[in-house]
C-alpha atoms as a PDB file:
ATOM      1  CA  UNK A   1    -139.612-107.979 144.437  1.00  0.00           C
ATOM      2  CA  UNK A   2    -143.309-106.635 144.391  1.00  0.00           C
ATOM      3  CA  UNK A   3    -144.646-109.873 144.593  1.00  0.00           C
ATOM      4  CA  UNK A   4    -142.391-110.793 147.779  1.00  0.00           C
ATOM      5  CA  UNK A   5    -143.762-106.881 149.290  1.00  0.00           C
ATOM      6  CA  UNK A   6    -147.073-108.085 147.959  1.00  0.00           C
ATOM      7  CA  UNK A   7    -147.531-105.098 146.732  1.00  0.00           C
ATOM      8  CA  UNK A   8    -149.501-104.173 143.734  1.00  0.00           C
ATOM      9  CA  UNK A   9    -148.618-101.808 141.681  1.00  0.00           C
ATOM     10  CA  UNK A  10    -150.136 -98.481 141.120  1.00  0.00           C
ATOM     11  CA  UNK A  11    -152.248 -97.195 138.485  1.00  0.00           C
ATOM     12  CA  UNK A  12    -149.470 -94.745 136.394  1.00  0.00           C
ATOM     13  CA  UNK A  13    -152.185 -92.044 136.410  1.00  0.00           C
ATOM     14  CA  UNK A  14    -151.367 -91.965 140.204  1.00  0.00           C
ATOM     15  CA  UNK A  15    -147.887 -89.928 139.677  1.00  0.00           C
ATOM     16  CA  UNK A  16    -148.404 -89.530 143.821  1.00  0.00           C
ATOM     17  CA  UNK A  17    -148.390 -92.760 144.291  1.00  0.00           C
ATOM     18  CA  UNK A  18    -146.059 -94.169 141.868  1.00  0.00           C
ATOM     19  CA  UNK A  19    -143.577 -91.771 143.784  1.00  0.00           C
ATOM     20  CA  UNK A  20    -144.327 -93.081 147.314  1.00  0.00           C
ATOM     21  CA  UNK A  21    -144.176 -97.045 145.881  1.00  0.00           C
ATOM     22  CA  UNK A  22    -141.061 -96.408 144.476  1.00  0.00           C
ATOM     23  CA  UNK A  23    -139.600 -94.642 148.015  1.00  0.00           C
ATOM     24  CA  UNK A  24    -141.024 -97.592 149.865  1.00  0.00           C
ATOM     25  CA  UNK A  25    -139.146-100.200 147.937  1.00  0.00           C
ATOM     26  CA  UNK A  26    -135.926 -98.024 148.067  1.00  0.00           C
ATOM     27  CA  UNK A  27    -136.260 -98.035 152.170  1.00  0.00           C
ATOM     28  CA  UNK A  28    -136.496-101.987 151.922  1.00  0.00           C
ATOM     29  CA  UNK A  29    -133.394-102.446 149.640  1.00  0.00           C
ATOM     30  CA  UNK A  30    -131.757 -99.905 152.073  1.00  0.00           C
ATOM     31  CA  UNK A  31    -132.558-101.448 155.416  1.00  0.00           C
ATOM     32  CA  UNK A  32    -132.916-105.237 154.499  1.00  0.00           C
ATOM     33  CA  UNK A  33    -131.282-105.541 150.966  1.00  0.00           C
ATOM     34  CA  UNK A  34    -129.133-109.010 151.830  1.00  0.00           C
ATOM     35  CA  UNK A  35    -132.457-110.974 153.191  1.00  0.00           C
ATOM     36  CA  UNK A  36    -134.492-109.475 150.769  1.00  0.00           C
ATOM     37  CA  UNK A  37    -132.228-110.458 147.813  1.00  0.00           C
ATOM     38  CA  UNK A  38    -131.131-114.634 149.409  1.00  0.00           C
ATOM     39  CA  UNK A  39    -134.986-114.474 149.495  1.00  0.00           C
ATOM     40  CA  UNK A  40    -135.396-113.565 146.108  1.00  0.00           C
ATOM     41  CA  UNK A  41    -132.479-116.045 144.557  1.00  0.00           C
ATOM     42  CA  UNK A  42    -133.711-118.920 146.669  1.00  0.00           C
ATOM     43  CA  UNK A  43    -137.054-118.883 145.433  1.00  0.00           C
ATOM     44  CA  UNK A  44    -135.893-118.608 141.245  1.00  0.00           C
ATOM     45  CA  UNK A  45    -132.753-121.203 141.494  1.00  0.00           C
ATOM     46  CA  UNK A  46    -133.709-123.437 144.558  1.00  0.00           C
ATOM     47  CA  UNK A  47    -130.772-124.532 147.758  1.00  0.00           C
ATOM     48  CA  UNK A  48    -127.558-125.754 147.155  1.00  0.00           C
ATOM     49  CA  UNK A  49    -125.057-127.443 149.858  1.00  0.00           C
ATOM     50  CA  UNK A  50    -121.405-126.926 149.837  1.00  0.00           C
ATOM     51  CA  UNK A  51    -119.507-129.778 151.111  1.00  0.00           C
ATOM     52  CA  UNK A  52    -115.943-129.812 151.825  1.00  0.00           C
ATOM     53  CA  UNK A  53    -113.800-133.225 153.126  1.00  0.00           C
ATOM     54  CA  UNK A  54    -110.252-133.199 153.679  1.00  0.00           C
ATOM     55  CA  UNK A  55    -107.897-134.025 150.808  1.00  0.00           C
ATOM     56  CA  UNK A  56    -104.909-135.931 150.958  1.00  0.00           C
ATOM     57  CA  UNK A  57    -102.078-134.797 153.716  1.00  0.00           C
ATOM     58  CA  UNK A  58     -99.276-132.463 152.603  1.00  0.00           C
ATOM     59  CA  UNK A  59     -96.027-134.866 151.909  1.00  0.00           C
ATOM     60  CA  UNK A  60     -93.282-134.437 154.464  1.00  0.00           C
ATOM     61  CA  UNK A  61     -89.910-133.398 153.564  1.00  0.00           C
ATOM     62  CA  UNK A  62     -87.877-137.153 153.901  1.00  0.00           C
ATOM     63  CA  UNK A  63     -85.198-136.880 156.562  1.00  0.00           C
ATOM     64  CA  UNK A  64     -81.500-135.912 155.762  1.00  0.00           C
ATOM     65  CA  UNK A  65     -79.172-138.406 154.662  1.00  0.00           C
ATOM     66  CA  UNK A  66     -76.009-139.259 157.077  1.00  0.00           C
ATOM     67  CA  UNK A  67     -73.264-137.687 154.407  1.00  0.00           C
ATOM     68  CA  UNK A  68     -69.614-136.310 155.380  1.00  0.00           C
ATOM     69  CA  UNK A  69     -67.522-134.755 153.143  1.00  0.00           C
ATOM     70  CA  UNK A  70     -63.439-134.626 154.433  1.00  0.00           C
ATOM     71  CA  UNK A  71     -61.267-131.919 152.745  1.00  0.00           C
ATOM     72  CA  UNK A  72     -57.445-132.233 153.009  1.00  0.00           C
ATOM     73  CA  UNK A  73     -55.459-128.689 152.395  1.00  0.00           C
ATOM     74  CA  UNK A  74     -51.787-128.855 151.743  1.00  0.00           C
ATOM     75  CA  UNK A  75     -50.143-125.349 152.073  1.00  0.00           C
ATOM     76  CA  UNK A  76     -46.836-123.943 152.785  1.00  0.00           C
ATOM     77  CA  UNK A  77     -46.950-123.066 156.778  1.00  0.00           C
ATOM     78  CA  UNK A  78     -45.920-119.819 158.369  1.00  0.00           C
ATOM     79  CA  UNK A  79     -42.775-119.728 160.029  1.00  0.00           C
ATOM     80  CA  UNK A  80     -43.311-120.885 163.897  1.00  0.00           C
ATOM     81  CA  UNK A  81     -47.006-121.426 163.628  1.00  0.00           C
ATOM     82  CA  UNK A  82     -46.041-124.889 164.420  1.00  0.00           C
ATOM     83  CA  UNK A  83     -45.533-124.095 167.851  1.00  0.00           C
ATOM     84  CA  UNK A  84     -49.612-123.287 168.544  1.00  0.00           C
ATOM     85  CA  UNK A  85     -50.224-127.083 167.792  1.00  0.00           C
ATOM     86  CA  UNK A  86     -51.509-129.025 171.064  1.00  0.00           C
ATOM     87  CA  UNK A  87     -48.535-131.437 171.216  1.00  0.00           C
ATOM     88  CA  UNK A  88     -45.630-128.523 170.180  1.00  0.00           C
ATOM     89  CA  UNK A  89     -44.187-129.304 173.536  1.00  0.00           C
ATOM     90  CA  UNK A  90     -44.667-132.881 173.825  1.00  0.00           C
ATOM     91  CA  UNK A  91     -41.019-133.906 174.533  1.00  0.00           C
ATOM     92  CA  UNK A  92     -41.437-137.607 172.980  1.00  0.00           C
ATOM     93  CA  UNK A  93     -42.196-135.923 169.817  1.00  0.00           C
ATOM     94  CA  UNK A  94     -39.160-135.006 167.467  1.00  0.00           C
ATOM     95  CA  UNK A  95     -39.938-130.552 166.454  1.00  0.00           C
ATOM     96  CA  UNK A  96     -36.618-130.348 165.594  1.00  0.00           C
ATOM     97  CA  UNK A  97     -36.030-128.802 161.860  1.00  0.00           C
ATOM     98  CA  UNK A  98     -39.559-127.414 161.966  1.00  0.00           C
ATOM     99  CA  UNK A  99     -38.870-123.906 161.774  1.00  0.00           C
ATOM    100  CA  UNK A 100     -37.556-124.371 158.036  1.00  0.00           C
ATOM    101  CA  UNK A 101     -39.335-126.123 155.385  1.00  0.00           C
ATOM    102  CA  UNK A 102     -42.458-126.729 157.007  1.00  0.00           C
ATOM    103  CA  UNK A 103     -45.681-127.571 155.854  1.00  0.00           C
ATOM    104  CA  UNK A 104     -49.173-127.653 156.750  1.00  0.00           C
ATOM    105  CA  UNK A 105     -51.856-130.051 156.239  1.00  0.00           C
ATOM    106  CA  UNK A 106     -55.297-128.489 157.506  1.00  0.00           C
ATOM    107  CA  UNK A 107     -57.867-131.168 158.219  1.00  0.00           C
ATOM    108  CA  UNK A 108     -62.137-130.169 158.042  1.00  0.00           C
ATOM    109  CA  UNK A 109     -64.442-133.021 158.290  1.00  0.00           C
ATOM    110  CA  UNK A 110     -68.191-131.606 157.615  1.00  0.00           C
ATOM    111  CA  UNK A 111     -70.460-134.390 158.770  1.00  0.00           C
ATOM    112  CA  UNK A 112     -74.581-133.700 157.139  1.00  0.00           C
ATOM    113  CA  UNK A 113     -76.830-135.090 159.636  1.00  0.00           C
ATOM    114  CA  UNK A 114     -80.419-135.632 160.827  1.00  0.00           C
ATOM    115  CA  UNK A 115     -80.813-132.974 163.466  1.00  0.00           C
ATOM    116  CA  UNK A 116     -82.003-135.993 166.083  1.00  0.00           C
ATOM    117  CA  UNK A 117     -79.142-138.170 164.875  1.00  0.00           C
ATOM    118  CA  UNK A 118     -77.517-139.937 167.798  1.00  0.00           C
ATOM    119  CA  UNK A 119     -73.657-138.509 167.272  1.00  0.00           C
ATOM    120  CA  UNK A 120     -75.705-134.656 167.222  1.00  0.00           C
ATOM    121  CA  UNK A 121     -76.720-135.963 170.744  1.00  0.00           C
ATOM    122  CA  UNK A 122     -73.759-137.177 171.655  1.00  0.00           C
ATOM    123  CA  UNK A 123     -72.006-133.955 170.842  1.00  0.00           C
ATOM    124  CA  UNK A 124     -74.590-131.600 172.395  1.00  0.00           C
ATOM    125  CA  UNK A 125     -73.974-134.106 176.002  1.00  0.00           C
ATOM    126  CA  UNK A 126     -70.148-133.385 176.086  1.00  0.00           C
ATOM    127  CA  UNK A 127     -69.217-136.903 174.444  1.00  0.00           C
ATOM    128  CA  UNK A 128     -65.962-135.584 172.846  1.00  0.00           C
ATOM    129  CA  UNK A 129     -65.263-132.782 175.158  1.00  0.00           C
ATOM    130  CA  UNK A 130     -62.407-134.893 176.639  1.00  0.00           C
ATOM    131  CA  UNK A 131     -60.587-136.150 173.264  1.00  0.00           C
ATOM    132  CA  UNK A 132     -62.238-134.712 169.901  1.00  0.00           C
ATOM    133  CA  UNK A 133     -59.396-136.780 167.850  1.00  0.00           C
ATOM    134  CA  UNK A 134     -60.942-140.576 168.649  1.00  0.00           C
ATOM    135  CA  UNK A 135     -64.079-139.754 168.379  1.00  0.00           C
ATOM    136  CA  UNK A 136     -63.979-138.113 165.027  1.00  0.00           C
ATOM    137  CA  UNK A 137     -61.679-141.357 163.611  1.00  0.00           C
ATOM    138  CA  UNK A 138     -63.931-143.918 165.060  1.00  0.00           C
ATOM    139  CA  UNK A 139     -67.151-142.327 162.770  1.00  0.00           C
ATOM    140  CA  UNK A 140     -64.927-141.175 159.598  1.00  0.00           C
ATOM    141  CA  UNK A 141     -61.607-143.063 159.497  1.00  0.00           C
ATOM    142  CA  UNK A 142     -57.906-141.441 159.765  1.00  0.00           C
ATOM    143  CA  UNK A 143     -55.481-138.583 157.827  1.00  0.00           C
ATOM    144  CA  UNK A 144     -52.196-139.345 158.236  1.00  0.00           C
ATOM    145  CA  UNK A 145     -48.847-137.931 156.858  1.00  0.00           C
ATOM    146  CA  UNK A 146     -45.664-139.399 156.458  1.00  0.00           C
ATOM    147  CA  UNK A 147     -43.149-137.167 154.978  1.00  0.00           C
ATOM    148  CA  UNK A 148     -39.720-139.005 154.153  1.00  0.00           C
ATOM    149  CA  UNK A 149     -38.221-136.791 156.361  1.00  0.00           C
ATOM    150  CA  UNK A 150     -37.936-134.736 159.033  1.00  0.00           C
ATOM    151  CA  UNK A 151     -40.738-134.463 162.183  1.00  0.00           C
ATOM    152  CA  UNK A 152     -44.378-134.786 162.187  1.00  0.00           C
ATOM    153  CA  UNK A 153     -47.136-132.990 164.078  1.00  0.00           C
ATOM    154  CA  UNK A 154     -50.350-134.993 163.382  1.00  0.00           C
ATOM    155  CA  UNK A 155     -53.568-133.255 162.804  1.00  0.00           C
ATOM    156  CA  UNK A 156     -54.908-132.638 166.176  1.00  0.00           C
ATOM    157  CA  UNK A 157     -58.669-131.436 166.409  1.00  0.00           C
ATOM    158  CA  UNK A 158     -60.260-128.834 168.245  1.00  0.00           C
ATOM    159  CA  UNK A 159     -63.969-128.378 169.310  1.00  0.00           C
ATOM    160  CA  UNK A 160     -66.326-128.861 166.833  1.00  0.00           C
ATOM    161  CA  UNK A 161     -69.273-126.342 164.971  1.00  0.00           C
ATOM    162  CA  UNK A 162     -73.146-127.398 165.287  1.00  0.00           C
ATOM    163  CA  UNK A 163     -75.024-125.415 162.836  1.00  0.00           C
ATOM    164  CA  UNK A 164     -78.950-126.356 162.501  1.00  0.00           C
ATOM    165  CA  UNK A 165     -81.640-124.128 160.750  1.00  0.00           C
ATOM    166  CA  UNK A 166     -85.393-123.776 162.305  1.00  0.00           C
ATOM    167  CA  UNK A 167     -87.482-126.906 159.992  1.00  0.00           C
ATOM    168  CA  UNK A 168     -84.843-128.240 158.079  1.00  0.00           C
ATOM    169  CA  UNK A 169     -84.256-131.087 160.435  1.00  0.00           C
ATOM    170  CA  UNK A 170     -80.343-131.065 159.378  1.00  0.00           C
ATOM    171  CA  UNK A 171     -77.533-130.539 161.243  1.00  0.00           C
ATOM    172  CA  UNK A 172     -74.106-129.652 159.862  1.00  0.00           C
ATOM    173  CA  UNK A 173     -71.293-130.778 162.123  1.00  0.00           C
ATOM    174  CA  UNK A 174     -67.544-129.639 161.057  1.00  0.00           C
ATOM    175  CA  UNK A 175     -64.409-130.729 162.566  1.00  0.00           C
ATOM    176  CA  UNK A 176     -60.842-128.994 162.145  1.00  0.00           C
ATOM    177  CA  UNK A 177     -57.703-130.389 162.643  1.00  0.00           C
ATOM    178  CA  UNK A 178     -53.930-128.953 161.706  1.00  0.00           C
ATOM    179  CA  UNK A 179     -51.118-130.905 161.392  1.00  0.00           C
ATOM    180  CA  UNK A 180     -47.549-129.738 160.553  1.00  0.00           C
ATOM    181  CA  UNK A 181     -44.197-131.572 158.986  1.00  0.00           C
ATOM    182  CA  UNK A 182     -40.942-130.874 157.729  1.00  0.00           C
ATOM    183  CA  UNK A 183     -40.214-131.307 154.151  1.00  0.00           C
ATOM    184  CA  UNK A 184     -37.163-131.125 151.762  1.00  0.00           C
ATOM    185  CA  UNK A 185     -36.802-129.586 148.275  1.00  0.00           C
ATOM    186  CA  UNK A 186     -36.126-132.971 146.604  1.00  0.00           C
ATOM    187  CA  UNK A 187     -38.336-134.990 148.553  1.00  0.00           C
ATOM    188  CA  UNK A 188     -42.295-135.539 148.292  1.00  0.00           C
ATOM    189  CA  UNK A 189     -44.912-135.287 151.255  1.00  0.00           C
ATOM    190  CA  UNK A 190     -47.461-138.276 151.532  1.00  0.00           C
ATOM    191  CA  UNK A 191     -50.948-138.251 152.633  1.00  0.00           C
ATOM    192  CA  UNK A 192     -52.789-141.453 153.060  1.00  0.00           C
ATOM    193  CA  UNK A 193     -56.365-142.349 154.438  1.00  0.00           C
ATOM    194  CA  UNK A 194     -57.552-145.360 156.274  1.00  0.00           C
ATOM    195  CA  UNK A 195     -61.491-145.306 156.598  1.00  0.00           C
ATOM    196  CA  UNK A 196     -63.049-146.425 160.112  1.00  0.00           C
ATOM    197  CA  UNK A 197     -64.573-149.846 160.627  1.00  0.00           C
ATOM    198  CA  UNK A 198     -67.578-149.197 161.168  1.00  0.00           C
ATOM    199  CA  UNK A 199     -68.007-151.299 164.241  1.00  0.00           C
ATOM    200  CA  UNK A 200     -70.226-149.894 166.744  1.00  0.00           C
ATOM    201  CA  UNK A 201     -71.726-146.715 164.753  1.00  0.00           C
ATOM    202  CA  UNK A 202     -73.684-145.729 162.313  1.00  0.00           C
ATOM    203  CA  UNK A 203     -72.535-145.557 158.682  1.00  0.00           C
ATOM    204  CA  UNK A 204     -72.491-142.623 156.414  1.00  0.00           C
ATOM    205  CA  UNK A 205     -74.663-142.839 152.543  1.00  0.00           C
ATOM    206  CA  UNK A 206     -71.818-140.896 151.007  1.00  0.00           C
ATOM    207  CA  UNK A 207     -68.464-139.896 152.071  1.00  0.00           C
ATOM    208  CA  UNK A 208     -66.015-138.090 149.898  1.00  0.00           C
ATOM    209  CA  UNK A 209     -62.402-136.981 150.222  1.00  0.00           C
ATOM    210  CA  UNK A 210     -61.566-133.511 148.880  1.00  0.00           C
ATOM    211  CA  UNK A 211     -57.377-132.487 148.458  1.00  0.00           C
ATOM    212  CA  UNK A 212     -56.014-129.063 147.685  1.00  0.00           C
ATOM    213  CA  UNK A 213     -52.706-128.562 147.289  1.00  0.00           C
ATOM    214  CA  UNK A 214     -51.317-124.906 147.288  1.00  0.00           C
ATOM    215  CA  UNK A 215     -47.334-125.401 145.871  1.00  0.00           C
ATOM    216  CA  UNK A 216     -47.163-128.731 145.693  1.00  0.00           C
ATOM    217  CA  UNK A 217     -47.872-130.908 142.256  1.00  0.00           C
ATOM    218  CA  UNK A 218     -49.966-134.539 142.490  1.00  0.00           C
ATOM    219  CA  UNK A 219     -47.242-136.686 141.592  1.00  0.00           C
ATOM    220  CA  UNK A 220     -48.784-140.299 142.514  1.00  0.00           C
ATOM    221  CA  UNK A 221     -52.315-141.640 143.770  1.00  0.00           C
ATOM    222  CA  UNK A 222     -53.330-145.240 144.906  1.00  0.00           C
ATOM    223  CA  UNK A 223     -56.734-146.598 146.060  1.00  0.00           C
ATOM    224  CA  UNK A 224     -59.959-145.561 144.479  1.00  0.00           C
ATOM    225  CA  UNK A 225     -59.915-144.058 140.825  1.00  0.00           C
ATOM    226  CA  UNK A 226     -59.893-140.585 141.528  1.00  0.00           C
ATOM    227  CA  UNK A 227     -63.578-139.113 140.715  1.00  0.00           C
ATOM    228  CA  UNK A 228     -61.907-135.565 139.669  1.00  0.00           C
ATOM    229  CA  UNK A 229     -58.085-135.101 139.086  1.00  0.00           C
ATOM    230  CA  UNK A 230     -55.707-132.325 138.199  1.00  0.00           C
ATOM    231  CA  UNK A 231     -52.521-130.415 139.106  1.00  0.00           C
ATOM    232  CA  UNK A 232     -53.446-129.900 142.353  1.00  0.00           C
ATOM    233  CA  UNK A 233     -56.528-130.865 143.359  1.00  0.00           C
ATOM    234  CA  UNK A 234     -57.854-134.745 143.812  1.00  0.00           C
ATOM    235  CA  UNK A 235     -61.216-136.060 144.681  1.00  0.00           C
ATOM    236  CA  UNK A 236     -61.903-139.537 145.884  1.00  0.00           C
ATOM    237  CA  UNK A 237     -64.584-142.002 146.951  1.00  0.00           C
ATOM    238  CA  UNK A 238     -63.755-141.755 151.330  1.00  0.00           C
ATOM    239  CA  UNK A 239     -65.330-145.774 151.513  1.00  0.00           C
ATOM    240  CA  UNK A 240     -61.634-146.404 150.963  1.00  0.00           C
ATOM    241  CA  UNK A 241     -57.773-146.902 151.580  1.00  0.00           C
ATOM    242  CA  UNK A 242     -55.817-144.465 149.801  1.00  0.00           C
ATOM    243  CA  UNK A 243     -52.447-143.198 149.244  1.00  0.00           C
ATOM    244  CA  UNK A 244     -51.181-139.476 147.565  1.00  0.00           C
ATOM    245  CA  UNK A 245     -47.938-138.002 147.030  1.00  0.00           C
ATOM    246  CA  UNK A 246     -47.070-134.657 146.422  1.00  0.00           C
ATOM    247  CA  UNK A 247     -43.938-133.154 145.687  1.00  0.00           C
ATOM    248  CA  UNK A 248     -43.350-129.568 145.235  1.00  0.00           C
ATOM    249  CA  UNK A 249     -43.638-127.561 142.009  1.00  0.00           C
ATOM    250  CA  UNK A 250     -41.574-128.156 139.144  1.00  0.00           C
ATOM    251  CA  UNK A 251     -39.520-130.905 141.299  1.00  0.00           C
ATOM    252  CA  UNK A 252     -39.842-134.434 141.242  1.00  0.00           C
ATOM    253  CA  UNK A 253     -39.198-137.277 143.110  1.00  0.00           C
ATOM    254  CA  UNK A 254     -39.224-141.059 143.802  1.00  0.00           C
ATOM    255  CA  UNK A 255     -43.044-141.530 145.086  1.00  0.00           C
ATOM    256  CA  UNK A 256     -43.237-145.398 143.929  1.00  0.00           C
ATOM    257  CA  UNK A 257     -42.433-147.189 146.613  1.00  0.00           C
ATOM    258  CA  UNK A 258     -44.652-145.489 149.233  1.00  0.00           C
ATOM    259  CA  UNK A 259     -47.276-145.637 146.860  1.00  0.00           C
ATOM    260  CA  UNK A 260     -46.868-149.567 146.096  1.00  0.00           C
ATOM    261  CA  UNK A 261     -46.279-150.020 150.025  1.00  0.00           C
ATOM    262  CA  UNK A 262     -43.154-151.782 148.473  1.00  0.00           C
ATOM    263  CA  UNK A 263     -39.479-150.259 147.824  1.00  0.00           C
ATOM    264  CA  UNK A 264     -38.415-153.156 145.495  1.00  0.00           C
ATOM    265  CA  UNK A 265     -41.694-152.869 143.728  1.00  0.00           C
ATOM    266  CA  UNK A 266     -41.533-149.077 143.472  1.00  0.00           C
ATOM    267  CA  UNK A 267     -37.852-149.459 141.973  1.00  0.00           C
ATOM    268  CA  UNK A 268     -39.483-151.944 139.204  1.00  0.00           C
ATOM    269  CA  UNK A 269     -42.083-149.534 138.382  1.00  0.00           C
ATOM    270  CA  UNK A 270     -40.111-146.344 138.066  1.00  0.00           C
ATOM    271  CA  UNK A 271     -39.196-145.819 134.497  1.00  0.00           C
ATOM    272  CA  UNK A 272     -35.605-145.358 134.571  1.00  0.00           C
ATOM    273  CA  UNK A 273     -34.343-147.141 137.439  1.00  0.00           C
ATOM    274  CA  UNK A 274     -34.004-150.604 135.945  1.00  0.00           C
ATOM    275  CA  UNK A 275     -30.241-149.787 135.254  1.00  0.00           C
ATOM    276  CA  UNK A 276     -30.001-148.862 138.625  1.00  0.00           C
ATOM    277  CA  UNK A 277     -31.507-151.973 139.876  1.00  0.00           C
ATOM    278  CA  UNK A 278     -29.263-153.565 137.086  1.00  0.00           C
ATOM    279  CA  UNK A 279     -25.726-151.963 138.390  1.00  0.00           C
ATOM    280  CA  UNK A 280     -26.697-152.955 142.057  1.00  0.00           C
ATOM    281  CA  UNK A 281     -26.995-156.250 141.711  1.00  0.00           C
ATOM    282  CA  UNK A 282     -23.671-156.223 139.794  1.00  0.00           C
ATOM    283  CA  UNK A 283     -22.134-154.486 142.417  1.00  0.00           C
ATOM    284  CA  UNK A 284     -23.368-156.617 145.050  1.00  0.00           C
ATOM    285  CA  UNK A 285     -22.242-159.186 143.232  1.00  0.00           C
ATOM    286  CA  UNK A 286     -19.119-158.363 143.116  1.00  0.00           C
ATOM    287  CA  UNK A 287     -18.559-157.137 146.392  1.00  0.00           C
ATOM    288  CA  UNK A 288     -19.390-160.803 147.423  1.00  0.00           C
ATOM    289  CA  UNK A 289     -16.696-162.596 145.175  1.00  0.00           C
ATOM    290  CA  UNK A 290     -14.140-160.182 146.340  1.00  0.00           C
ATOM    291  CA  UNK A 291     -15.441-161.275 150.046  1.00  0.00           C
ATOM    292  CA  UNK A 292     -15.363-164.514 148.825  1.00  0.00           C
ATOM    293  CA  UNK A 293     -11.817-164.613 147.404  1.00  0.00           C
ATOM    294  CA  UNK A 294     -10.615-162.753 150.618  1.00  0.00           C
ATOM    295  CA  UNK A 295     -12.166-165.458 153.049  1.00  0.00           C
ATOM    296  CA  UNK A 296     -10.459-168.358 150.702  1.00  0.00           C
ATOM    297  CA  UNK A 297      -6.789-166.708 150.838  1.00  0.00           C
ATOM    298  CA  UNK A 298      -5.936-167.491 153.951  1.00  0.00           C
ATOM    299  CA  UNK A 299      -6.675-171.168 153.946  1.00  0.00           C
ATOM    300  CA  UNK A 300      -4.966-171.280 150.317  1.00  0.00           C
ATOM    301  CA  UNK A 301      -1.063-169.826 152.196  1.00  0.00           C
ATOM    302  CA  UNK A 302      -1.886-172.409 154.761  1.00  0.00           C
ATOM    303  CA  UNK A 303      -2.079-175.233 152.481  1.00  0.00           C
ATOM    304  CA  UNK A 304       0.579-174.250 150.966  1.00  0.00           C
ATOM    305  CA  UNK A 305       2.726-173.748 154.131  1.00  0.00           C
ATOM    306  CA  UNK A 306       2.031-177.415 155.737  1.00  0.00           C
ATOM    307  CA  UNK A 307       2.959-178.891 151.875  1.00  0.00           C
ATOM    308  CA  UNK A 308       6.403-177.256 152.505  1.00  0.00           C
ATOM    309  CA  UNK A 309       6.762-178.573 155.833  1.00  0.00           C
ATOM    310  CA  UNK A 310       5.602-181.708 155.536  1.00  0.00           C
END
């Protein structure tokens, strides 16, 4: 630091001047310390240059998958809440009975989507505002129910939810229909699934069907092996046909047929009924002798009549 002042020092006999070299070299740390000391390092450990390039680009998140996820819930309805359904006063459709055993089968299709995906844009310019129920079935496929008896309401769907969250680029779309049907004690309610055909939009990487059923017991399934099964819950692949029947709790009931598509089949299948199947085809049988024998009387008192006369 002396040498950079050029200063030379003092003789220590000087204490006068040793005290006045040492306040001049405090007033040039004070006023010009940071030039004084990049002076100083530069000229003991030479330059240096920093050089910073651009390393390689952050990886985007990838895009959403198109995924939908249908959930089916079977429950005992309320008494009248039948009547809120959009086609309750449709006169071609049969209500009558519906304010006893009645059930409800609420419908929620949750469709996972990339927030520019062209049904999200469809949606947001009014393309199901006029009828929801088409447009849902032509891009995930149809619930239907067909109880053995009594009058159907089919799931009828309202306007759908858009949820989308700032930079995730998804969009979660869910639809909700309610449907409502009469049921007896003895009998069994069927659900069955037909997925869409595809034709004209785009297909979904994963679609899965989800049923809950509150009072009732699973008491047959046909299509795709069920990927979780118990009492009262099923869940199946949705790229599928598919067939359930439920009857309710500690009842039973003859669910073969509608799940074989086939009553004579069903009737084969059922343990049990083989006798049945047995004893009507005796009686049948029989019935048609005795018709038999009854057509052939006549003619026999006739031939015997004109052998008299004759």
């Amino acid at each position: 630091m002396l040498k950079y002042l050029d200063w030379k020092p003092v003789s220590t006999k000087g204490e006068r001047l040793k005290k006045l070299e040492q306040f001049l070299l405090d007033q040039a740390m004070e006023h010009d310390t940071p030039s004084l000391l990049f002076h100083q390092a530069a000229s003991r450990f030479g330059t240096a240059t920093l050089t910073v390039t651009g390393g390689p680009a952050t990886p985007s998140s990838p895009k959403p998958q198109r995924t939908a996820t249908t959930t089916i819930t079977l429950t005992q309805a309320r008494v009248g809440a039948w009547r809120a359904h959009p086609k309750a006063n449709d006169v071609r459709i049969d209500v009558s009975g519906l304010d006893e055993r009645v059930f409800q089968l609420t419908v929620t299709h949750e469709f996972r989507l990339p927030d520019d995906d062209p049904d999200v844009a469809a949606l947001r310019a009014g393309a199901a505002g006029y009828s929801l129920t088409p447009f849902v079935e032509d891009r995930v496929g149809n619930v239907g129910m067909n109880p053995e008896s009594g009058a159907v309401l089919y799931p009828a769907f309202t306007t759908p939810t858009t949820t989308v969250e700032r930079g995730s680029g998804l969009a979660i779309v869910t639809f909700t229909g309610i449907g409502y049907g009469k049921y007896e004690t003895d009998d069994y309610v069927a659900i069955d699934f037909s997925p869409a055909s595809g034709e004209g939009v785009l297909p979904f990487s994963a679609h899965e069907i989800v049923i809950t059923a509150e009072g009732w017991t699973v008491a047959g399934v046909t299509g795709p092996p069920p990927l979780t099964q118990d009492r009262h819950y099923l869940r199946l692949d949705g790229y599928r046909s598919m067939r359930a029947a439920f009857v309710r709790n500690g009842h039973t009931a003859s669910v073969a047929g509608y799940l074989a598509r086939d009553d004579e089949i069903g009737q084969r299948a059922e343990v049990g009924r083989e006798g049945e199947q047995e004893e009507e085809l005796r009686r049948s049988d029989f019935d048609f002798r005795g018709r038999a024998a009854a057509a052939v009387e006549p003619m026999v008192y006739l031939g015997v009549s004109l052998a008299i006369v004759y």
